[in-house]
Every structure is written in C-alpha cells, then in structure tokens.
C-alpha atoms as a PDB file:
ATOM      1  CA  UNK A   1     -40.272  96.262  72.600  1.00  0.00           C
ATOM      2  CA  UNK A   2     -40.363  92.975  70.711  1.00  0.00           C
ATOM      3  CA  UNK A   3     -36.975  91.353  69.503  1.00  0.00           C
ATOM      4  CA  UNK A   4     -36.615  90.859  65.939  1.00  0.00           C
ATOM      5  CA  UNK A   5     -35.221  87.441  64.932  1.00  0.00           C
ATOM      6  CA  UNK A   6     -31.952  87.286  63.469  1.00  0.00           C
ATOM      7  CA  UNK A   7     -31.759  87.763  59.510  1.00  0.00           C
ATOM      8  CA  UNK A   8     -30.513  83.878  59.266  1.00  0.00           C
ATOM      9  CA  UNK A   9     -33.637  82.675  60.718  1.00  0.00           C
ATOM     10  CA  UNK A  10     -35.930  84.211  58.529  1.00  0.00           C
ATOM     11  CA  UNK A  11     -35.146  83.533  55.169  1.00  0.00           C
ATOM     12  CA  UNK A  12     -37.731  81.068  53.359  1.00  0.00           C
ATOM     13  CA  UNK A  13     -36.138  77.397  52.879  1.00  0.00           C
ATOM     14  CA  UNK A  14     -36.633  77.918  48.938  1.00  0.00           C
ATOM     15  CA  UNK A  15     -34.977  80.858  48.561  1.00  0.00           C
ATOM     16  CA  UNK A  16     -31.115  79.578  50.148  1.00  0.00           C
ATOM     17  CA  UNK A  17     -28.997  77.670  47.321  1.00  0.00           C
ATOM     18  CA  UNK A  18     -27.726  74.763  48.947  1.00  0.00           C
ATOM     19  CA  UNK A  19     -23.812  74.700  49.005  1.00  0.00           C
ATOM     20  CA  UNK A  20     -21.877  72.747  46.376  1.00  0.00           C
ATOM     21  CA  UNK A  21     -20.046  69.857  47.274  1.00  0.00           C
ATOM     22  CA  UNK A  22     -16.792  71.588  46.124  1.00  0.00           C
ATOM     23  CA  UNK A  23     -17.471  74.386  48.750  1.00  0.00           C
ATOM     24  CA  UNK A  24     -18.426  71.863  51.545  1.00  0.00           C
ATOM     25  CA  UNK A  25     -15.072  69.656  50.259  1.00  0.00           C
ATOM     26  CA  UNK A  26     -13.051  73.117  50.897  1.00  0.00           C
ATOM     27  CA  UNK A  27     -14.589  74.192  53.763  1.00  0.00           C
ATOM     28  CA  UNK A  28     -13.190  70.683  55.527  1.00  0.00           C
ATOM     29  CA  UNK A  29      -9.971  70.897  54.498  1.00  0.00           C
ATOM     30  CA  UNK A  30      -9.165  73.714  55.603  1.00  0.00           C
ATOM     31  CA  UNK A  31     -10.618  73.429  58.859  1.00  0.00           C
ATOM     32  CA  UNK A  32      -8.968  70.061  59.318  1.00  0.00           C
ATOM     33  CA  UNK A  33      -5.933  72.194  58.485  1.00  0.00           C
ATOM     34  CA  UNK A  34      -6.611  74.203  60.820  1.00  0.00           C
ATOM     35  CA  UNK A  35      -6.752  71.921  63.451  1.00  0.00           C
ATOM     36  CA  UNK A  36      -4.027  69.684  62.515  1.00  0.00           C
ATOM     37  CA  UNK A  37      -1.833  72.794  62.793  1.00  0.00           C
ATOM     38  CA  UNK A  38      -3.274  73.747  65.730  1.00  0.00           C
ATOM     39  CA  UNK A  39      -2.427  69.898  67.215  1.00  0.00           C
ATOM     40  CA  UNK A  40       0.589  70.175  65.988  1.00  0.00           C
ATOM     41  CA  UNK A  41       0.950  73.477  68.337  1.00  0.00           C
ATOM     42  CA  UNK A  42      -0.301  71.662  71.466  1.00  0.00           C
ATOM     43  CA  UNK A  43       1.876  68.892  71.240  1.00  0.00           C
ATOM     44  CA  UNK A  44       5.026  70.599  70.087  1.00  0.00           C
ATOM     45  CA  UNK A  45       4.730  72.781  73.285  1.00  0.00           C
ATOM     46  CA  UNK A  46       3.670  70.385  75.254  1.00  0.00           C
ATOM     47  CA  UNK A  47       7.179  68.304  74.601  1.00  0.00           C
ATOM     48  CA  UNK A  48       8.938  71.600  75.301  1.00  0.00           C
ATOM     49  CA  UNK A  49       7.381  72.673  78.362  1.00  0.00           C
ATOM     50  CA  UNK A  50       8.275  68.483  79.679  1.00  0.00           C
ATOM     51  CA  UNK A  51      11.771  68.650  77.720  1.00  0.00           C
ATOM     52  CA  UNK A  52      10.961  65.572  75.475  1.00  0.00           C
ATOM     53  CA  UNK A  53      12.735  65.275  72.745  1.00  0.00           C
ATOM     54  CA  UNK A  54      10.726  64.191  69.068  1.00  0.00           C
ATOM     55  CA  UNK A  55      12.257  60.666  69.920  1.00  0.00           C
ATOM     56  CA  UNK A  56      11.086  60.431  73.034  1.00  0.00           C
ATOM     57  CA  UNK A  57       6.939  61.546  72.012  1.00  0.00           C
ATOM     58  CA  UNK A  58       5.822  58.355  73.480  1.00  0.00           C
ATOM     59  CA  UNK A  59       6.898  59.136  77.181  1.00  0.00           C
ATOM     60  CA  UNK A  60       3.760  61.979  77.434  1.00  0.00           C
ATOM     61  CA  UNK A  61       1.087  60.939  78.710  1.00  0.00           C
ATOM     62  CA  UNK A  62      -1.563  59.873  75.887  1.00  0.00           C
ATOM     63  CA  UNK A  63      -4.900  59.607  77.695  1.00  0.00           C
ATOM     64  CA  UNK A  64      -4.701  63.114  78.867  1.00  0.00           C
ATOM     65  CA  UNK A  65      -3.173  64.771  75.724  1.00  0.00           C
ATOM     66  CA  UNK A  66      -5.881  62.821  73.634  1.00  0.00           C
ATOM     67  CA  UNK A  67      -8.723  63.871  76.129  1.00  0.00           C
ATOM     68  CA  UNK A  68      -7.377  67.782  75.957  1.00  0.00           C
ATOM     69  CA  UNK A  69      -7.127  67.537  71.959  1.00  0.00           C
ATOM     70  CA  UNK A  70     -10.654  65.989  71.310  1.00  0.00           C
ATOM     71  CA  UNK A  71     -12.053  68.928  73.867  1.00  0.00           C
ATOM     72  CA  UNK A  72     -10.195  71.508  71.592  1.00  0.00           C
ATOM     73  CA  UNK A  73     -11.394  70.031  68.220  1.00  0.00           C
ATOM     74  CA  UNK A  74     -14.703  69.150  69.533  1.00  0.00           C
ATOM     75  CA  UNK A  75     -14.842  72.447  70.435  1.00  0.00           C
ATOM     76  CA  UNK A  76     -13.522  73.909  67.851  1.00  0.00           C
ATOM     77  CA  UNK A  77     -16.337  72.519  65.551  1.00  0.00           C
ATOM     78  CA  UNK A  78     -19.215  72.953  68.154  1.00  0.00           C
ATOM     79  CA  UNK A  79     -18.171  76.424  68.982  1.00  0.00           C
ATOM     80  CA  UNK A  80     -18.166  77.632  64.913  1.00  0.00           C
ATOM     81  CA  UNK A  81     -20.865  75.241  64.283  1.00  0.00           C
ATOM     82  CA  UNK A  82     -23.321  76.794  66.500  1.00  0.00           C
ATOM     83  CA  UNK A  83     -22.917  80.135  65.276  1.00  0.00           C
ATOM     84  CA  UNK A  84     -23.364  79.376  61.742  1.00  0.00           C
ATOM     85  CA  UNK A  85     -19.994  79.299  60.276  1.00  0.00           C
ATOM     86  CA  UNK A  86     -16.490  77.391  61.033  1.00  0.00           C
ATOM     87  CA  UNK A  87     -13.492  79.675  59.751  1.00  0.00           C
ATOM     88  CA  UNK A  88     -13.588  76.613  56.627  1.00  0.00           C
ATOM     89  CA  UNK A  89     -16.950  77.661  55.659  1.00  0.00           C
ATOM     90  CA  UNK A  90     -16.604  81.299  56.455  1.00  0.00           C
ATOM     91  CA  UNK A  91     -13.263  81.203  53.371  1.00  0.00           C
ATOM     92  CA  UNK A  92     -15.559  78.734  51.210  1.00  0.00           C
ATOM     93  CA  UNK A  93     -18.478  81.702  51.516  1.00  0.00           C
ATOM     94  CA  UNK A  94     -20.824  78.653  52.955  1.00  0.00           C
ATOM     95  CA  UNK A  95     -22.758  78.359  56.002  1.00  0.00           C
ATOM     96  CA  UNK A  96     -25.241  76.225  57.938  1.00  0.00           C
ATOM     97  CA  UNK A  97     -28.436  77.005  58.873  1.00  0.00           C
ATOM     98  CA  UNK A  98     -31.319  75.126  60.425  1.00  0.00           C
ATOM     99  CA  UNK A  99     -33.614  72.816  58.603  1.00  0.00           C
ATOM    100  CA  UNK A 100     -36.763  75.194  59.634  1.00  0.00           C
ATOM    101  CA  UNK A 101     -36.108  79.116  59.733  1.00  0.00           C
ATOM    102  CA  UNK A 102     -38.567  79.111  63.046  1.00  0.00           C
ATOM    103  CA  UNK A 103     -35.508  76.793  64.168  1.00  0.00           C
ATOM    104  CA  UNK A 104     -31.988  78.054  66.033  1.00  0.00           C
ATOM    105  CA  UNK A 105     -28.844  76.639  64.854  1.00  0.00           C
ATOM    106  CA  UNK A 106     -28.150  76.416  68.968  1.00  0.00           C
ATOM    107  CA  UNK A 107     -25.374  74.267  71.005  1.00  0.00           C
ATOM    108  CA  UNK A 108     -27.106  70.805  71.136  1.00  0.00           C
ATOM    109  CA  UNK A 109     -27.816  71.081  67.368  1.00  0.00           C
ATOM    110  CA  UNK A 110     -24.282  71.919  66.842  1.00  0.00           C
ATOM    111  CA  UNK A 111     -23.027  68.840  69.563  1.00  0.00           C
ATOM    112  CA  UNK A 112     -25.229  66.629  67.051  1.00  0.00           C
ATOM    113  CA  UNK A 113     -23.886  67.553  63.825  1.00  0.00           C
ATOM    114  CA  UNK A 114     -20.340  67.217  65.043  1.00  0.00           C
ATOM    115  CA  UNK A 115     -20.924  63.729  67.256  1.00  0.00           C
ATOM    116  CA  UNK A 116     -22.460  62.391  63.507  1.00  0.00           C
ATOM    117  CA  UNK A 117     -19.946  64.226  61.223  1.00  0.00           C
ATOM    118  CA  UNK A 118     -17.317  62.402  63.117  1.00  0.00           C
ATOM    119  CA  UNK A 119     -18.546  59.301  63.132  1.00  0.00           C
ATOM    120  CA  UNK A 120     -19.841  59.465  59.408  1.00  0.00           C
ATOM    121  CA  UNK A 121     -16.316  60.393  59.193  1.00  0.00           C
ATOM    122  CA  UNK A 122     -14.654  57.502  60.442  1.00  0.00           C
ATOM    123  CA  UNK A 123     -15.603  54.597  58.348  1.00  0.00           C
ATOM    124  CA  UNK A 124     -13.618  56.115  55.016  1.00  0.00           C
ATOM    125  CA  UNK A 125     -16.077  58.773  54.519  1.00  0.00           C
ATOM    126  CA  UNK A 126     -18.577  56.566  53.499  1.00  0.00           C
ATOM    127  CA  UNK A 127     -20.903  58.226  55.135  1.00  0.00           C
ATOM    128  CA  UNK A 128     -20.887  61.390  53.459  1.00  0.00           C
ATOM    129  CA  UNK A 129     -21.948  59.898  50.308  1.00  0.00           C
ATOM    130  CA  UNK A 130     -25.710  61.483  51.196  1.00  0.00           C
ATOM    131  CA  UNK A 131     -23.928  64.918  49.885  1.00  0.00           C
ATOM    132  CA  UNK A 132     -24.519  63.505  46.258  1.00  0.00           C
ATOM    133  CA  UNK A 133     -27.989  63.836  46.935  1.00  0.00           C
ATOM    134  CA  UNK A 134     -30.605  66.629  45.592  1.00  0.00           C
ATOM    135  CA  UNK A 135     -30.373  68.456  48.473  1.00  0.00           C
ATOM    136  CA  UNK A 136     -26.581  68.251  49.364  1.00  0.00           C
ATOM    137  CA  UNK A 137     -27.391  67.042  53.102  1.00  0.00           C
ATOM    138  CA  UNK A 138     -25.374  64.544  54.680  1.00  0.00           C
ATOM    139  CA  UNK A 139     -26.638  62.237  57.029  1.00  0.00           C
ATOM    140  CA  UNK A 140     -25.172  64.621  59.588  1.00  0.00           C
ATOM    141  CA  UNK A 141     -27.306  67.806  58.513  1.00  0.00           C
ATOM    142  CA  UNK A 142     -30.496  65.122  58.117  1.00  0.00           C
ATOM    143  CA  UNK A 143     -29.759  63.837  61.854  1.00  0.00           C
ATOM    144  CA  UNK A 144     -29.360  67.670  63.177  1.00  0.00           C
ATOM    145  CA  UNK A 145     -31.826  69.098  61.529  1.00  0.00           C
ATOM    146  CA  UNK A 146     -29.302  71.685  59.725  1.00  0.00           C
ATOM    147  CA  UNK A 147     -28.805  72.655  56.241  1.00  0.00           C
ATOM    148  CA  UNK A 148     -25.437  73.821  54.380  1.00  0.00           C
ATOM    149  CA  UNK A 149     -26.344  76.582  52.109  1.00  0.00           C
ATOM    150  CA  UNK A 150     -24.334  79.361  50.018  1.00  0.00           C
ATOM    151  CA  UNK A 151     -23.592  82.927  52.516  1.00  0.00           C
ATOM    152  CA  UNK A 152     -25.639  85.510  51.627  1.00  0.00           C
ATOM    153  CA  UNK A 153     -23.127  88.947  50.974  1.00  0.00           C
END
C-alpha cells in the first residue's frame, strides 16, 4: 500500500493566497502574548516555589531561568512551526507551508525560520520589511524555504 502525501503538500504553489500582512501582524501578537503570559507563569512560580519576594527578582538565578525560557519559546515556535500552524496563526486562519509542495515543512526547516525570525526580529523589526513585498515572504520564509499562506477551511 502506498502512502498518500498529506493534503498540505500537494496543493500547486499558484493556487495558495499568500497571507496578508494584517493576518501575519495578528498572528505575532498573539503568540508573543502567549508567551509573555506564559513567562510571566514561569517566573511568578518560580519566585514562589524559592520564596522571593517581587523586590527581591534579582536574587534568582538569571543564566538558568534565561536558558529554561529561550528552550520554552524556542520551542514553542519550533514545535507549532513545524507542524504548520502556531496557535497565532491557527486564530489569524494563516499557515505556513513549504516553498515547494514536494517539500516537508519538517523540524530543521522550522529551527531555521525561528533562528532568522528572531534575529530579523531584533534589530527593530527591520528585517521584516521583505513582508511588503509581492509575495509577502520575509527574509525568514526566503532563508527556510517556507511560505505564509491563507488556511484552507
């Protein structure tokens, strides 16, 4: 018996709408919401479970907390990334897809995307300005040879 692809991997590049940039825009900030509250989870428990006070934040230890929260978000991202949708895109009814439809949106595509998205990230956002493009693909989708493009229903 032959296994069929999955339905995401076999639609024709000209027939997906690429997603807006308000959708993409949405799709971020929610996510970041997401993780910020999620942070905001970690550490707050974190100060319980040592019995630090708000005052007293900068007795924990920083290079572990920062290590364990850049896993989680990291992870976070990778994790949704690689199976097509982050809980962001899922609300915003986007998703990404690979560049080719022989391609897999798999892990080390995912790692890719996030590693640039961060870094693109960093410098103001700058680096995002590719989204104003034709296409909608940011240097990050270019580099990981992914594509954002409207859900299907």
């Amino acid at each position: 018996m032959v296994a069929r692809p999955s339905p995401r991997l076999v639609e024709p590049a000209d027939e997906v709408e690429p997603a807006g940039i308000a959708a993409r825009l949405a799709a971020a900030f929610i996510d970041i919401l997401i993780l910020v509250a999620v942070d905001v989870v970690v550490v707050y428990f974190t100060m319980q479970i040592c019995g630090i006070s708000p005052g007293e934040l900068s007795m924990l230890p920083k290079v572990p907390l920062i290590a364990f929260l850049v896993v989680q978000n990291g992870g976070y991202l990778v994790a949704f990334t690689a199976g097509g949708q982050t809980l962001g895109k899922m609300v915003a009814g986007i998703r990404i897809v690979a560049e080719e439809p022989a391609d897999t949106l798999d892990i080390p595509r995912a790692m890719t995307r996030t590693i640039v998205w961060i870094m693109l990230a960093i410098p103001a956002g700058l680096g995002f300005l590719t989204l104003f493009g034709r296409d909608h693909r940011g240097l990050h989708d270019r580099c990981a040879g992914t594509r954002v493009v409207r859900a299907s229903v």
